[in-house]
Structure formats: structure tokens, C-alpha cells
C-alpha atoms as a PDB file:
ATOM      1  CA  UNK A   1      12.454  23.826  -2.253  1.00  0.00           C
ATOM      2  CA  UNK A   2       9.118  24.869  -3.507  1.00  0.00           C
ATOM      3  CA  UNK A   3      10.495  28.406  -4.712  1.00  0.00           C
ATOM      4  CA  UNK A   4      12.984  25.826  -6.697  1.00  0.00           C
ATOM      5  CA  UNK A   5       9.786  23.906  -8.409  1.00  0.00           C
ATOM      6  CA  UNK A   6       7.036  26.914  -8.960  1.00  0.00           C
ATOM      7  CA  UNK A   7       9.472  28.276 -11.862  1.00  0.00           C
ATOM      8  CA  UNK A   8       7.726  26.253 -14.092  1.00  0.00           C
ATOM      9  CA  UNK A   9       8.736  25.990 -18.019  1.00  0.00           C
ATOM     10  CA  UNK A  10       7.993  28.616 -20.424  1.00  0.00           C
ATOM     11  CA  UNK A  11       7.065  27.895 -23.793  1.00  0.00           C
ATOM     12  CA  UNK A  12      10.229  28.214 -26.470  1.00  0.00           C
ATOM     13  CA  UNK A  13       8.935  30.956 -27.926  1.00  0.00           C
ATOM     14  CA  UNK A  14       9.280  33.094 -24.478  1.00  0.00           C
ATOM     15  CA  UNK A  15      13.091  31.546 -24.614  1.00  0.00           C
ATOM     16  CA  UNK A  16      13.416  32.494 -27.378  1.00  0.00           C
ATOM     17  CA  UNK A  17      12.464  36.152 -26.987  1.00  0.00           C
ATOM     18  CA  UNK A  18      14.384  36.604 -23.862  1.00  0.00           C
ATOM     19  CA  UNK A  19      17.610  35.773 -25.323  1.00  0.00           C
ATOM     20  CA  UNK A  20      19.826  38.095 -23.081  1.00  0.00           C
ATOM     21  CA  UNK A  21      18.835  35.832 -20.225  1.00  0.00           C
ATOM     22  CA  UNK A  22      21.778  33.298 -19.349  1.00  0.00           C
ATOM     23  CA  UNK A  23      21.290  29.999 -20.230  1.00  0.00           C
ATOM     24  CA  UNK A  24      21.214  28.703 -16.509  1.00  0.00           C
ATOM     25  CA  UNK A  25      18.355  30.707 -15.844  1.00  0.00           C
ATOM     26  CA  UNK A  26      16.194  29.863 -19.417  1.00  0.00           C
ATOM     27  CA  UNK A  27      13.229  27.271 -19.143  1.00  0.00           C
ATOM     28  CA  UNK A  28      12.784  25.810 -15.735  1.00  0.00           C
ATOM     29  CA  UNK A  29      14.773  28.973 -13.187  1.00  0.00           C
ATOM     30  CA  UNK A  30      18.054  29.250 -11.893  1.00  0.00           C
ATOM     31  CA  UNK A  31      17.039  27.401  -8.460  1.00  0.00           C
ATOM     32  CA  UNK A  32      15.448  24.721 -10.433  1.00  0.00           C
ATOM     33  CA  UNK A  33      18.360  24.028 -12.989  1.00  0.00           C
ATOM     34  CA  UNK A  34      21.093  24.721  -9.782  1.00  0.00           C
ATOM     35  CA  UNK A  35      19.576  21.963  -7.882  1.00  0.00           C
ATOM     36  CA  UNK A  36      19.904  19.404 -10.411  1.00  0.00           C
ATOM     37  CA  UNK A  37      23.592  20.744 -11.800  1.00  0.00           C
ATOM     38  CA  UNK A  38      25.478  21.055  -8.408  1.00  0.00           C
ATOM     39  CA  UNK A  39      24.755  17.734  -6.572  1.00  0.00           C
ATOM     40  CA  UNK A  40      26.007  15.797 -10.063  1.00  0.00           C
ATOM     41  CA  UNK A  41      28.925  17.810 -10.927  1.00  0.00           C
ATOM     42  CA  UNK A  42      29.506  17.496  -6.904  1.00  0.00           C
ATOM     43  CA  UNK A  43      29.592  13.301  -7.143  1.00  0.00           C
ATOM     44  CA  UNK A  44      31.589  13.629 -10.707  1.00  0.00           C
ATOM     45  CA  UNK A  45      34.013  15.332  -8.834  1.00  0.00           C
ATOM     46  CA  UNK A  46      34.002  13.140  -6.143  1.00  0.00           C
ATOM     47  CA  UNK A  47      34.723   9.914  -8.837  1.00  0.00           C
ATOM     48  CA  UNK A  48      37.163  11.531 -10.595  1.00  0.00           C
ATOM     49  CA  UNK A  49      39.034  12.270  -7.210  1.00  0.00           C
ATOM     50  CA  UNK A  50      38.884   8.247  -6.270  1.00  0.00           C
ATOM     51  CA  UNK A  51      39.364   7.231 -10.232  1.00  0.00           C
ATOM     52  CA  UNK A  52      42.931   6.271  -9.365  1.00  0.00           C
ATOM     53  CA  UNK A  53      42.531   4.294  -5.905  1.00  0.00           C
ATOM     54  CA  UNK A  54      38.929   2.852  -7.552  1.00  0.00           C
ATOM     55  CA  UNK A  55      40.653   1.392 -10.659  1.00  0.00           C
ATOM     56  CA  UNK A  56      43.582   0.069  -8.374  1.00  0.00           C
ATOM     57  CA  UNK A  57      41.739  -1.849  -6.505  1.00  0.00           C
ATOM     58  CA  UNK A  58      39.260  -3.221  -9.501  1.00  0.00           C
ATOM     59  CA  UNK A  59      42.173  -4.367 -11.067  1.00  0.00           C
ATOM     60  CA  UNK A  60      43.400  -6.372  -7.652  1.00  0.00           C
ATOM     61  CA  UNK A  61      39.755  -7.736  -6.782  1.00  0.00           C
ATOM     62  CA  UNK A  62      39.229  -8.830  -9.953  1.00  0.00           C
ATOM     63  CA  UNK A  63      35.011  -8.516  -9.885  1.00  0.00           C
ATOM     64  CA  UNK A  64      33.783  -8.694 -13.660  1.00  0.00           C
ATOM     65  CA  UNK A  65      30.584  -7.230 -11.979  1.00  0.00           C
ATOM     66  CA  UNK A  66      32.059  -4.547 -10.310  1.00  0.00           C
ATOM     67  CA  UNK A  67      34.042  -3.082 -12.529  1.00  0.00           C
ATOM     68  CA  UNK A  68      31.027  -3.178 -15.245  1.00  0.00           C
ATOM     69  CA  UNK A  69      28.952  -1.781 -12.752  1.00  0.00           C
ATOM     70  CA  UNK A  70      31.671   1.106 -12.272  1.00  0.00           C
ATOM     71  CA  UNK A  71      32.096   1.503 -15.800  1.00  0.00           C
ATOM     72  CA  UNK A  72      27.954   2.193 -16.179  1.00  0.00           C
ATOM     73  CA  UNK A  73      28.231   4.306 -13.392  1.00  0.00           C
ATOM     74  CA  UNK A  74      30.534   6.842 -15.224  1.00  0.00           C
ATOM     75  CA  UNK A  75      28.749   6.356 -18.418  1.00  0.00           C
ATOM     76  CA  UNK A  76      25.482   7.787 -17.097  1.00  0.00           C
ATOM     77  CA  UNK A  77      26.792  10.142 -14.955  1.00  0.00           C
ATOM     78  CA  UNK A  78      28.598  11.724 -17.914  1.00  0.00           C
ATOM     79  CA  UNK A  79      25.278  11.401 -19.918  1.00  0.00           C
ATOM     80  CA  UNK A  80      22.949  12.994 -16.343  1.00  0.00           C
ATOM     81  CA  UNK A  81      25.946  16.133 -16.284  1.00  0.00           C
ATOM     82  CA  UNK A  82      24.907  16.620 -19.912  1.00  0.00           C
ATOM     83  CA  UNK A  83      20.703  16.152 -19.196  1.00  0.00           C
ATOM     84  CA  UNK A  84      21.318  18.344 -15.868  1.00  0.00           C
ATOM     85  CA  UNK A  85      22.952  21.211 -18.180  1.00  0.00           C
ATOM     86  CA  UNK A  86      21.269  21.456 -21.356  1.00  0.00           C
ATOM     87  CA  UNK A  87      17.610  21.387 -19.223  1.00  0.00           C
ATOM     88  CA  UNK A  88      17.344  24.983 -21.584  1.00  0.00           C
ATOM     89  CA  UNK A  89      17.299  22.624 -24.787  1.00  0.00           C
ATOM     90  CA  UNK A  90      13.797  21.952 -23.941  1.00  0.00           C
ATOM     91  CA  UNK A  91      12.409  25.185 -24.400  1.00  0.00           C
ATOM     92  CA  UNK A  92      14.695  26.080 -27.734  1.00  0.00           C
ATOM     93  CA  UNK A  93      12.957  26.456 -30.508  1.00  0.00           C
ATOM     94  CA  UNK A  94      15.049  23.888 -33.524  1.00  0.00           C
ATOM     95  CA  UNK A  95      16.813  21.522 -30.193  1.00  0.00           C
ATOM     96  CA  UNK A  96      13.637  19.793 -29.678  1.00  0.00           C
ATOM     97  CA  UNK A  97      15.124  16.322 -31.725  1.00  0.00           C
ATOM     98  CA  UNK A  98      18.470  16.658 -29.613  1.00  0.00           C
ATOM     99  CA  UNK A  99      16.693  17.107 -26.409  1.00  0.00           C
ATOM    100  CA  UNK A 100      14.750  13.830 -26.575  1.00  0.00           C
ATOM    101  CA  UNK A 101      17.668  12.158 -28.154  1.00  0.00           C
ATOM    102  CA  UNK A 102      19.618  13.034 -24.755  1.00  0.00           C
ATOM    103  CA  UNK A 103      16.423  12.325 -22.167  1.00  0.00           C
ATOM    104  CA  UNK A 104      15.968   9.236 -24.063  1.00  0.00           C
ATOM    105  CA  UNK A 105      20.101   7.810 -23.751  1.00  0.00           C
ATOM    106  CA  UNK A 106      19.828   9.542 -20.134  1.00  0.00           C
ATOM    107  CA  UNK A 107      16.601   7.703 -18.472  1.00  0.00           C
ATOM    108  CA  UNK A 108      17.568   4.685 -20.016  1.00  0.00           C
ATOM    109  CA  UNK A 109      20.836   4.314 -18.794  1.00  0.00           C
ATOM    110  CA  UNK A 110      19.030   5.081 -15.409  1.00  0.00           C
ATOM    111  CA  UNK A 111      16.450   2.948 -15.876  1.00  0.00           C
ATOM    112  CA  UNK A 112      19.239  -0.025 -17.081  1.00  0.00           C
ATOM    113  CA  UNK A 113      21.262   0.630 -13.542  1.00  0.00           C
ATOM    114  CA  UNK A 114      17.522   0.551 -11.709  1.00  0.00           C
ATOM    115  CA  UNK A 115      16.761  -2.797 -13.002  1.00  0.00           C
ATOM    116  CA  UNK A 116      20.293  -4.548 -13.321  1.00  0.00           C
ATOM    117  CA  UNK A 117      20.842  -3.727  -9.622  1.00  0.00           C
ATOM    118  CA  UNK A 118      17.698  -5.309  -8.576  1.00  0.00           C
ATOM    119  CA  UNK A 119      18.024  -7.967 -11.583  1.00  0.00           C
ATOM    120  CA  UNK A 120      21.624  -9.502  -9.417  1.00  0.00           C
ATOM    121  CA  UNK A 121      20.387  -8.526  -6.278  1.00  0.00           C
ATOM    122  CA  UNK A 122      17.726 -10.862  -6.334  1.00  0.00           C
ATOM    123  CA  UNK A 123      19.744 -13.410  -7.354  1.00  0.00           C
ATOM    124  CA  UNK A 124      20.676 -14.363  -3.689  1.00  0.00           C
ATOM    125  CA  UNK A 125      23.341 -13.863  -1.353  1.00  0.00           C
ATOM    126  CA  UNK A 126      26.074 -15.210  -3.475  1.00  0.00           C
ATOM    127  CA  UNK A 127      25.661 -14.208  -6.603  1.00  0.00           C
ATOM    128  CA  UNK A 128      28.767 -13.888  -8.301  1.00  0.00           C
ATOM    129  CA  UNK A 129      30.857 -14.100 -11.616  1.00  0.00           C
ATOM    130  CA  UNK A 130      30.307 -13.725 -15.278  1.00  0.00           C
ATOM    131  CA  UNK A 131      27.473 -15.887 -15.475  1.00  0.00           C
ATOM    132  CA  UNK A 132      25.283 -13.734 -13.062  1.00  0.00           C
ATOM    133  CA  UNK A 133      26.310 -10.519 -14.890  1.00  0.00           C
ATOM    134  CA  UNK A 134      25.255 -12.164 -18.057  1.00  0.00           C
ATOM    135  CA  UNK A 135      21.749 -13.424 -16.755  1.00  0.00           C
ATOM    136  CA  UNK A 136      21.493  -9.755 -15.058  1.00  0.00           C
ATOM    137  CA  UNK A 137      22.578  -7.313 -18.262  1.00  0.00           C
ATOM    138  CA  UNK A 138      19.931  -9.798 -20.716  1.00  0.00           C
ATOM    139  CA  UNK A 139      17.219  -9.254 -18.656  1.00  0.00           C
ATOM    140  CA  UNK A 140      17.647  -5.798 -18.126  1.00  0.00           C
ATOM    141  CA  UNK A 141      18.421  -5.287 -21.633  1.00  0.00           C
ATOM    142  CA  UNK A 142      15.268  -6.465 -22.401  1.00  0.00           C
ATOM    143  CA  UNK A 143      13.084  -4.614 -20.373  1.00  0.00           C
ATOM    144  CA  UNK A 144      14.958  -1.590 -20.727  1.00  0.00           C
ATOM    145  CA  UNK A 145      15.028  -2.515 -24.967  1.00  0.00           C
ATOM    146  CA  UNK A 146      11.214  -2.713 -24.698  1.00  0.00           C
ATOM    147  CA  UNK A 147      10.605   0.323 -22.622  1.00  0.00           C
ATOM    148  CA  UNK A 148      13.152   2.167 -25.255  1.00  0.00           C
ATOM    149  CA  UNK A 149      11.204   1.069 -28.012  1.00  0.00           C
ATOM    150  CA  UNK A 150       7.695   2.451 -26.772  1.00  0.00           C
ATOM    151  CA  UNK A 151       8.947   5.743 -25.772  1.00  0.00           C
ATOM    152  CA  UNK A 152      10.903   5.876 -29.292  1.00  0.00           C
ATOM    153  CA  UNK A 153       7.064   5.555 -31.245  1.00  0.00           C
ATOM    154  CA  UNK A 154       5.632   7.316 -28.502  1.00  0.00           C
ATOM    155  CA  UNK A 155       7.827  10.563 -29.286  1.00  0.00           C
ATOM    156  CA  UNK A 156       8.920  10.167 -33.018  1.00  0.00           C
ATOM    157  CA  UNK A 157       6.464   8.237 -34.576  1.00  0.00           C
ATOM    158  CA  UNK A 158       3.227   9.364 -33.006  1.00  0.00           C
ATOM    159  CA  UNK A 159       5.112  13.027 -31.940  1.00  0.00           C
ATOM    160  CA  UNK A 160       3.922  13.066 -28.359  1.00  0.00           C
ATOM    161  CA  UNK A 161       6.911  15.264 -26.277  1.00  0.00           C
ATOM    162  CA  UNK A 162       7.192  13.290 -23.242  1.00  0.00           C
ATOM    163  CA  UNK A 163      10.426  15.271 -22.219  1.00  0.00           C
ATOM    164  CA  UNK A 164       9.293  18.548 -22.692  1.00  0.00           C
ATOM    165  CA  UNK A 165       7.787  19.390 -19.283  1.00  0.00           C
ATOM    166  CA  UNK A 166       5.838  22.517 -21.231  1.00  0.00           C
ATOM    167  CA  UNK A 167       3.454  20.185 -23.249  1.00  0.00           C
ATOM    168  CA  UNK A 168       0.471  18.839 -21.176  1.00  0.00           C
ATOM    169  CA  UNK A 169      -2.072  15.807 -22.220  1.00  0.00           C
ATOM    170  CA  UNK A 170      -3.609  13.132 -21.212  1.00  0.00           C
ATOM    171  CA  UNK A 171      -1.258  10.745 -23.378  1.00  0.00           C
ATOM    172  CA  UNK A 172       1.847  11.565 -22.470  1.00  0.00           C
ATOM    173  CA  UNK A 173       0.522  11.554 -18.508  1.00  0.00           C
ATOM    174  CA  UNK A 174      -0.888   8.277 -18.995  1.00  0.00           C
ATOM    175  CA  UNK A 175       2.232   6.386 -20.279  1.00  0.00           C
ATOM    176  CA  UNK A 176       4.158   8.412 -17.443  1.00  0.00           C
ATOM    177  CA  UNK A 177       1.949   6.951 -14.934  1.00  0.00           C
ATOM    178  CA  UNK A 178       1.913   3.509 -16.583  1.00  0.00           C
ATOM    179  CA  UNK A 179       5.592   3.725 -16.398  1.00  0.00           C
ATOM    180  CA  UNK A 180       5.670   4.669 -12.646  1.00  0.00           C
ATOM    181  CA  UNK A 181       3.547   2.511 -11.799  1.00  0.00           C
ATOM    182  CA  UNK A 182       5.272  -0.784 -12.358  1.00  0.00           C
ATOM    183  CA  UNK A 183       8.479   0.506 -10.799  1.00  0.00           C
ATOM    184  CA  UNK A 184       6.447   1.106  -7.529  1.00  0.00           C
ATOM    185  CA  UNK A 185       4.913  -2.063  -7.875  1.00  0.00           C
ATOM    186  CA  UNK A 186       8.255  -3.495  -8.294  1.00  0.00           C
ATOM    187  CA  UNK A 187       9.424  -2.100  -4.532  1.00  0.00           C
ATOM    188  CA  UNK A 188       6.318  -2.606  -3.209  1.00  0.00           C
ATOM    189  CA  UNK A 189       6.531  -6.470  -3.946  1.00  0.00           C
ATOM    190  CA  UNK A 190      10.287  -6.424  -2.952  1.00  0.00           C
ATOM    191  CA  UNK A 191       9.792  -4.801   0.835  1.00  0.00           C
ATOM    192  CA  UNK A 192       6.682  -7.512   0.502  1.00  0.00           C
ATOM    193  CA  UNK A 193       9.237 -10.175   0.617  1.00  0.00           C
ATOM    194  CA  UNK A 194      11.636  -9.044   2.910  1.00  0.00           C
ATOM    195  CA  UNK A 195       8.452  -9.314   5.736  1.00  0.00           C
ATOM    196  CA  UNK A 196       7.851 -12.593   4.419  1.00  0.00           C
ATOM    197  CA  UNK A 197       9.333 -16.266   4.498  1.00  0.00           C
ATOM    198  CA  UNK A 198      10.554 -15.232   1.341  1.00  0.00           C
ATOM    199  CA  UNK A 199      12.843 -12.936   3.155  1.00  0.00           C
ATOM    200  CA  UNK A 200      15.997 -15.803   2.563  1.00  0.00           C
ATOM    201  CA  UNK A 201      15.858 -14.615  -0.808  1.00  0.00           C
ATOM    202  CA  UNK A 202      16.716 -11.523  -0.630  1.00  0.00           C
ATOM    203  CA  UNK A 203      20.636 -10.103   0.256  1.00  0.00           C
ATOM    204  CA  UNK A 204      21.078  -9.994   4.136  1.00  0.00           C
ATOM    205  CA  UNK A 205      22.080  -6.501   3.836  1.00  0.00           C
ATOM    206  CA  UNK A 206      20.411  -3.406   5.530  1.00  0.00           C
ATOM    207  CA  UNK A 207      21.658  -1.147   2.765  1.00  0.00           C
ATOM    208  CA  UNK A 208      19.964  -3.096   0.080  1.00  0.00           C
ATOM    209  CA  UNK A 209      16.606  -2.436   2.435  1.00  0.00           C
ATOM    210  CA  UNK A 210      17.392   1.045   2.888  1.00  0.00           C
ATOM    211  CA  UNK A 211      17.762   1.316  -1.383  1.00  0.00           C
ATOM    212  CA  UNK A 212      14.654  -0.712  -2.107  1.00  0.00           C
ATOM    213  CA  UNK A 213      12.482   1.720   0.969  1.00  0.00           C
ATOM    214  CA  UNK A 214      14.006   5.003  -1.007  1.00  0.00           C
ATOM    215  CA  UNK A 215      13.342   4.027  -4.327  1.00  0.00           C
ATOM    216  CA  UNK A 216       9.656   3.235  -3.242  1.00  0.00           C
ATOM    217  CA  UNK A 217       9.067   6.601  -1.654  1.00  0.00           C
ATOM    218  CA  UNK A 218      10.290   8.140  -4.762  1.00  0.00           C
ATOM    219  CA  UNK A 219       8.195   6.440  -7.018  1.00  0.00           C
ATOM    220  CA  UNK A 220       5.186   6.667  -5.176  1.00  0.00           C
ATOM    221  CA  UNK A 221       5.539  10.572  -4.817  1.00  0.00           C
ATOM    222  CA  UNK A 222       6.217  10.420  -8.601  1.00  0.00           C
ATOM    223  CA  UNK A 223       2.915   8.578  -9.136  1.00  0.00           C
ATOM    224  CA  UNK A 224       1.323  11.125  -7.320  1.00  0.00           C
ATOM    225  CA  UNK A 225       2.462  13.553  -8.537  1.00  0.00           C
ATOM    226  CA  UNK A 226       1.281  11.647 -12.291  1.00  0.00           C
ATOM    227  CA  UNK A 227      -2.266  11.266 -10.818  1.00  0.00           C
ATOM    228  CA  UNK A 228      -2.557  14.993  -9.765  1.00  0.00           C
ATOM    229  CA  UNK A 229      -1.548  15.775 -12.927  1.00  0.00           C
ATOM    230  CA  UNK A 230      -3.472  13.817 -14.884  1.00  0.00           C
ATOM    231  CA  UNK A 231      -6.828  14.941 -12.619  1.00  0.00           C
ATOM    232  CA  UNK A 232      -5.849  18.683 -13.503  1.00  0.00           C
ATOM    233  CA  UNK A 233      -4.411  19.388 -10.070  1.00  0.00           C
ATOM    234  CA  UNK A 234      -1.803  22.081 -10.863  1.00  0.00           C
ATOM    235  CA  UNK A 235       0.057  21.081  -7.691  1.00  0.00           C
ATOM    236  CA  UNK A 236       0.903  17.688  -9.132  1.00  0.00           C
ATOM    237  CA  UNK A 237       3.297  19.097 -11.533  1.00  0.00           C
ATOM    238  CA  UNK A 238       5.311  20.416  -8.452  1.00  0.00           C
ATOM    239  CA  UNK A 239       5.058  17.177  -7.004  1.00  0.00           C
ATOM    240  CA  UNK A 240       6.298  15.751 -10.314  1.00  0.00           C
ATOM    241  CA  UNK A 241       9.413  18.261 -10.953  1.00  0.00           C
ATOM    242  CA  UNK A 242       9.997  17.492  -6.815  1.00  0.00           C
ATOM    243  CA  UNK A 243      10.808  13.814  -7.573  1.00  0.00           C
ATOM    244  CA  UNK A 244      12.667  14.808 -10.895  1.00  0.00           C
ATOM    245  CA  UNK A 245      14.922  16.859  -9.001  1.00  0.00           C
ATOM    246  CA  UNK A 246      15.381  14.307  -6.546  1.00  0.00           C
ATOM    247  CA  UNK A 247      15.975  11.446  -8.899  1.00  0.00           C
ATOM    248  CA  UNK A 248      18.685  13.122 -11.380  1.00  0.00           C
ATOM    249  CA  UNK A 249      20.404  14.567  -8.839  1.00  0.00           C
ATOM    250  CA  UNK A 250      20.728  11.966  -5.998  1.00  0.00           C
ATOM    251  CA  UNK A 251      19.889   8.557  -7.453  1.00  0.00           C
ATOM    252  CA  UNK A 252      23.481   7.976  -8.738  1.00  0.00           C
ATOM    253  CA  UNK A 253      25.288   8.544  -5.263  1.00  0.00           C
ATOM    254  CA  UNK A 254      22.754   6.364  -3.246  1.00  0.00           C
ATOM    255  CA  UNK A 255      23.257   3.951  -5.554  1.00  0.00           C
ATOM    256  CA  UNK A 256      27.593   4.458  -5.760  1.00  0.00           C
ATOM    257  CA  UNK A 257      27.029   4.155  -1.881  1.00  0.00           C
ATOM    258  CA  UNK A 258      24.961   1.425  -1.622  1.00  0.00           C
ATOM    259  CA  UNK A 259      26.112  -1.143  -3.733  1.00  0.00           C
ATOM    260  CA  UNK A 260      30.120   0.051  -4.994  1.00  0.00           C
ATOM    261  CA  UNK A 261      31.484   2.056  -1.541  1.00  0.00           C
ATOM    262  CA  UNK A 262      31.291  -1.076  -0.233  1.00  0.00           C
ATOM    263  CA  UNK A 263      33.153  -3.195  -2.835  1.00  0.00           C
ATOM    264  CA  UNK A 264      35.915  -0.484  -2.030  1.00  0.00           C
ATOM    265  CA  UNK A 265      35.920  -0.336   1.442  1.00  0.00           C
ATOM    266  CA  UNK A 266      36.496  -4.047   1.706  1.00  0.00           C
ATOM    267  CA  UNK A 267      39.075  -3.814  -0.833  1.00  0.00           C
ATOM    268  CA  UNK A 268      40.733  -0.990   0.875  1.00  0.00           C
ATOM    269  CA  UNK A 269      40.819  -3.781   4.308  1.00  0.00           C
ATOM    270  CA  UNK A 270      42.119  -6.757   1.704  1.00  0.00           C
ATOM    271  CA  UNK A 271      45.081  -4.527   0.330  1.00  0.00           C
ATOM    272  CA  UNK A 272      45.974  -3.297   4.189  1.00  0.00           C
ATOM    273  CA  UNK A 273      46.338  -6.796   4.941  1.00  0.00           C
ATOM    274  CA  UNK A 274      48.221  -7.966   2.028  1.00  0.00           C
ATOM    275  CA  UNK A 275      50.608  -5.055   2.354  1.00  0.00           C
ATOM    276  CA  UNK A 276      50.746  -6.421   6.345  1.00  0.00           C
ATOM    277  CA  UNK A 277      51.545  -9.821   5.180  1.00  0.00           C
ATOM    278  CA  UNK A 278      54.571  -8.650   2.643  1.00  0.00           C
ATOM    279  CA  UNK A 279      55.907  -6.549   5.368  1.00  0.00           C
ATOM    280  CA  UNK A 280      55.801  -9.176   7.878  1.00  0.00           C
ATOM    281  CA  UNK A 281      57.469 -11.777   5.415  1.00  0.00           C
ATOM    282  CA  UNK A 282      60.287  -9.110   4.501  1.00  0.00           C
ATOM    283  CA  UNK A 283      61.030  -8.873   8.527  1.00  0.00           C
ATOM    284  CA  UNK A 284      59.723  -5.414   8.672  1.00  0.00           C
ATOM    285  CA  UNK A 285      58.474  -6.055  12.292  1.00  0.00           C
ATOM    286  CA  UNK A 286      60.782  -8.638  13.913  1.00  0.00           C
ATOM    287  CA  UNK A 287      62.186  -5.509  15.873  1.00  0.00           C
ATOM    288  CA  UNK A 288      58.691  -5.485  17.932  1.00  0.00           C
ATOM    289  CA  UNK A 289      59.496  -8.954  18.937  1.00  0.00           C
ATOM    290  CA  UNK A 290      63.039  -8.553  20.495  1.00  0.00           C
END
């Protein structure tokens, strides 16, 4: 993995020069760029092979949040595929406007799933119905509006790159780390309450912990990573690309497992029995009783 994250970026002008060299390999490596790419067109795949059986059995539960939360899911993954393989954009001379435009759609549809997820989780056990979903989506919107909005001066009005991993300062580390830190703060106060008697609170379900202990692990390496960085450690930025890797590649299916391969698994049980029950009514099985 290391090999993967010491192919650091080269400036656009080296892209630029070696233009024989295949677009895979431009920027960040072959390794690096393969390690994002193959995991997410791997769990695209794996959607578009359950697309039928997943919509069937939205349609028969009937969840309003389920099938948004389904919806988002393919909306980002689409919008990941496209971060994962344009990563070369970065280091093109003329596609710097495009590439933010994408990181920007791309981290905050990530960063929308992030905090509506824990937005209706910590709504309690039985959270349900279009109500929840609307209380969840506005207060995401919000925060994920306002964080928007401050990367959107940060990179076109005051011209700081914060998606182009070749341009180094202090500014764009320090909103980075800003950034970081309140999502680790976030799961830190979270696992707080599941050790606490505010435990009731939270969703009696281990996967839920499991989620919340990831996601903290991740964002503290990422901080780390930010505070190397930012105290001119070179080994921060591997750090850094480490969690970067990690995050575009694998956040989507720990979060399709966690929260939706659930939703479909119980489905899967509810249609079983109804088909039981319609069998059983049409006589299908008064054989095994004679």
C-alpha cells in the first residue's frame, strides 16, 4: 500500500510533457489511481446486478427513506466513478475549473450521505416516515449548504486549490484540518454516548456501532495525516492520500451494507413469507397434510 501512496502528484506541466503516458498512469501512478477505480466500479457492478430485485422490493416495502437513500446512493456513486477516473484532470493544464467543479459535487454528495445517515440515526429507534426524512435532508442540507459555500470562496473567489493534491500551504491545510476535525469530533461524541446513559438514544444496532468506530478511525488518521502536513512532515501527505484512498473507495459499500443490505434482507424474508401465505391459501400444500 505504501508503493500505492509514494507516487505522489506531479505538477501539470510534467503531465503535460509526458503526453504518451496513458491516462491511468498520469498524476498520482497507476497503483494509486487502480486502487481507487477498481473497488467502485467493483460495488457499481454489484448495484447494477441487484437494480432489479432492489427496486422490487422498494416498491413492495414502501420506505420513502429507503428508497431516497437508494436513490443518493447511485447518484454519488455515479459522481465517485467519475472523481475515481478523471484523478489525471488534476494535473492538466486548462481542466483545473472542471476538476474542482467534480471534487466539489463529489465530497458533497459524500459529505450529505455522512451527515443524513447520522442526522436519522440519531433520531431513535423508530424513526420512520416522511416526516423524519424531511427533518433529516434540512439539516443536512444545511450543513452540507454551508460547508459548500466556504469551499466555493475558498477555491473561486480567493483561488486557493484545495483539490489539487500538488499545491501545498498553510491555508488550504488549515481549512482541511478544520474540516476534519469536526467530523472526528462528531464520532468521538457519538461512541461517547453509546458508553453513557445516553446510550437509549442511540439505534440498538451493532452495525450502526461498527459504522460510527470506522468512520472515527478514518477521520482521525485523516487529521493526522492534516497535522503532519501542516508541521512539514512529508510523511503526512502519505498518511493523507492513505485515508483518501480508503474513503472514495470503500465508504459507499460500508455504508450500502450497513444501513440498506439490511432493508433488503428483511424484505427478501417479508416477500418469502407472503409468497408462503398465497401458496398456502391457493392449496399448494394440502398434499403434505394427507
Amino acid at each position: 500500500m505504501r508503493a500505492i501512496l509514494t507516487e505522489l502528484p506531479i505538477s501539470p506541466a510534467t503531465a503535460d510533457i509526458d503526453g504518451g503516458s496513458s491516462w491511468l498512469s498520469n498524476c498520482h501512478g497507476l497503483l494509486y489511481n487502480l486502487a481507487l477505480i477498481i473497488p467502485t466500479v467493483l460495488f457499481i457492478a454489484y448495484l447494477a446486478s441487484q437494480a432489479r430485485k432492489s427496486y422490487a422490493k422498494l416498491v413492495y416495502g414502501r420506505s420513502h427513506i429507503m428508497i431516497t437513500y437508494y436513490a443518493l446512493m447511485w447518484v454519488v456513486s455515479v459522481l465517485n466513478l467519475f472523481w475515481c477516473l478523471l484523478q489525471t484532470w488534476q494535473c492538466t493544464a486548462g481542466k483545473e475549473f472542471s476538476w474542482n467543479l467534480l471534487s466539489l459535487l463529489t465530497k458533497s454528495g459524500l459529505l450529505f450521505l455522512e451527515i443524513s445517515v447520522i442526522a436519522f440515526m440519531m433520531q431513535g429507534n423508530y424513526a420512520s416516515g416522511v416526516e423524519t426524512l424531511s427533518k433529516t435532508f434540512a439539516v443536512s442540507g444545511v450543513i452540507v449548504s454551508a460547508d459548500l459555500l466556504l469551499k466555493v470562496i475558498y477555491v473561486f473567489g480567493f483561488g486557493v486549490p484545495l483539490f489539487i493534491d500538488s499545491y501545498q500551504s498553510g491555508t488550504k491545510w488549515g481549512l482541511w484540518t478544520f474540516h476534519i476535525l469536526l467530523l472526528t469530533a462528531v464520532y468521538a461524541c457519538i461512541l461517547f454516548m453509546h458508553h453513557s446513559k445516553w446510550k437509549e438514544r442511540l439505534p440498538a444496532r451493532p452495525a450502526f456501532y461498527n459504522y460510527i468506530c470506522a468512520m472515527l478511525l478514518l477521520n482521525s488518521l485523516s487529521l493526522f495525516g492534516c497535522v503532519l502536513i501542516g508541521s512539514g512532515a512529508g510523511f503526512g501527505l502519505w498518511v493523507y492520500n492513505l485515508t483518501t484512498v480508503c474513503y472514495h473507495s470503500l465508504y459507499l459499500p460500508l455504508l450500502y451494507v450497513t444501513f440498506l443490505a439490511d432493508f433488503f434482507q428483511e424484505e427478501d424474508m417479508r416477500l418469502e413469507n407472503v409468497y408462503y401465505s398465497e401458496m398456502k391459501d391457493a392449496g399448494f400444500f394440502d398434499a403434505d397434510w394427507e
